[in-house]
Protein backbone atom coordinates (compact mmCIF):
# COMPACT_ATOMS: atom_id res chain seq x y z
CA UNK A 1 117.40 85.94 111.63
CA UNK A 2 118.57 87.42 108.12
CA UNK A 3 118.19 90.66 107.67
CA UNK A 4 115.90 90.52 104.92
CA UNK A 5 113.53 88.39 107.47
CA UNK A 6 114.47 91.35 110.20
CA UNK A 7 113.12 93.55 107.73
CA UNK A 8 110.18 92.09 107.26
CA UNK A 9 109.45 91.28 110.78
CA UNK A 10 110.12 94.60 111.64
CA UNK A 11 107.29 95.83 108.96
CA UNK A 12 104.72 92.97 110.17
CA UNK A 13 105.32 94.09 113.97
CA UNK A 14 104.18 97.83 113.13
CA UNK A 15 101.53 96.46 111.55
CA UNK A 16 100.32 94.19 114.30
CA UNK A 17 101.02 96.90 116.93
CA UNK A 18 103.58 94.23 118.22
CA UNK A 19 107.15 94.91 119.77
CA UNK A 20 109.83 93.71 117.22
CA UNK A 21 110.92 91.36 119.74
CA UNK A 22 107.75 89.28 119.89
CA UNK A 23 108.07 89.03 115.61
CA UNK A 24 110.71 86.65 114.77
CA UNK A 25 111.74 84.82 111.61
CA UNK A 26 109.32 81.97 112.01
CA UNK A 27 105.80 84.44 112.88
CA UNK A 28 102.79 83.92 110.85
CA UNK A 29 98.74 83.96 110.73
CA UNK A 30 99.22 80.01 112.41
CA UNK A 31 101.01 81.42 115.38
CA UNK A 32 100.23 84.97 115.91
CA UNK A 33 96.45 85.76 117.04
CA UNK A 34 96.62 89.58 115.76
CA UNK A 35 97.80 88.16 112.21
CA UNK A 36 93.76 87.78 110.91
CA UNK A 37 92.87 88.23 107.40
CA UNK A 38 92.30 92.03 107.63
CA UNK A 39 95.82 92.19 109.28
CA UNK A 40 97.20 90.08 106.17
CA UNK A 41 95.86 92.23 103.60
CA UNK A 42 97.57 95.67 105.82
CA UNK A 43 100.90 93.46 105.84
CA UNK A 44 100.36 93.01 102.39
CA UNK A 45 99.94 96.83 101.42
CA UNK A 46 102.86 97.90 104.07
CA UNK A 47 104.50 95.37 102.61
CA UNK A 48 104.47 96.34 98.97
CA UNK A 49 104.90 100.51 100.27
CA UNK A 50 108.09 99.38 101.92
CA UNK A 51 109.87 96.97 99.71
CA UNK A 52 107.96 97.88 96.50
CA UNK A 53 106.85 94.17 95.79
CA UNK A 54 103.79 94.15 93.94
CA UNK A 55 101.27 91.01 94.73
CA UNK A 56 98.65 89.44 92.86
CA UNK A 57 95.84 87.82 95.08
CA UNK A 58 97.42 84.56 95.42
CA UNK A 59 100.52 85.98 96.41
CA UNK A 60 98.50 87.72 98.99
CA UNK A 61 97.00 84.61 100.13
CA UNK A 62 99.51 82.12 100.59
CA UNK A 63 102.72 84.72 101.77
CA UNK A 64 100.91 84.08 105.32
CA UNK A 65 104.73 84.21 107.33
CA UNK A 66 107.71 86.43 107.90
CA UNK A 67 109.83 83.68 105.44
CA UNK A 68 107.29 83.91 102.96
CA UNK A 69 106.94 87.26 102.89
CA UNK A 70 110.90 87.78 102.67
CA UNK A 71 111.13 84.89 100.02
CA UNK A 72 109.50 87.59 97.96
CA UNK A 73 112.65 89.78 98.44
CA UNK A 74 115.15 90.11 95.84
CA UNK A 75 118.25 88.92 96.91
């Protein structure tokens, strides 16, 4: 896993209540059951007070996975 992807797994795990360990690069709503829409918009907001990545509502909506969310990451 990259470490931009660790980083992001690591703030999606918190979020979910999850051990780091069970959050890995290729997590998202499909495959984790705590990852609901009310999760996605927390993962959103931790998201953006972590990294300082603002989203727009289709951002919100389709960065639905630990690579999507770190695609968002400048490099």
């Amino acid at each position: 896993m990259s470490a931009k992807s660790a980083e992001v797994a690591s703030v999606v795990a918190s979020v979910l209540n999850l051990p780091a360990a069970e959050v890995t690069a290729d997590a998202s709503m499909e495959n984790l059951h705590q990852w609901d829409s009310l999760a996605q918009l927390n993962i959103c907001l931790a998201f953006h007070e972590r990294f300082g990545v603002a989203m727009d509502m289709e951002t919100i909506a389709s960065s639905t996975s630990v690579a999507k969310l770190a695609a968002l990451l400048p490099n």
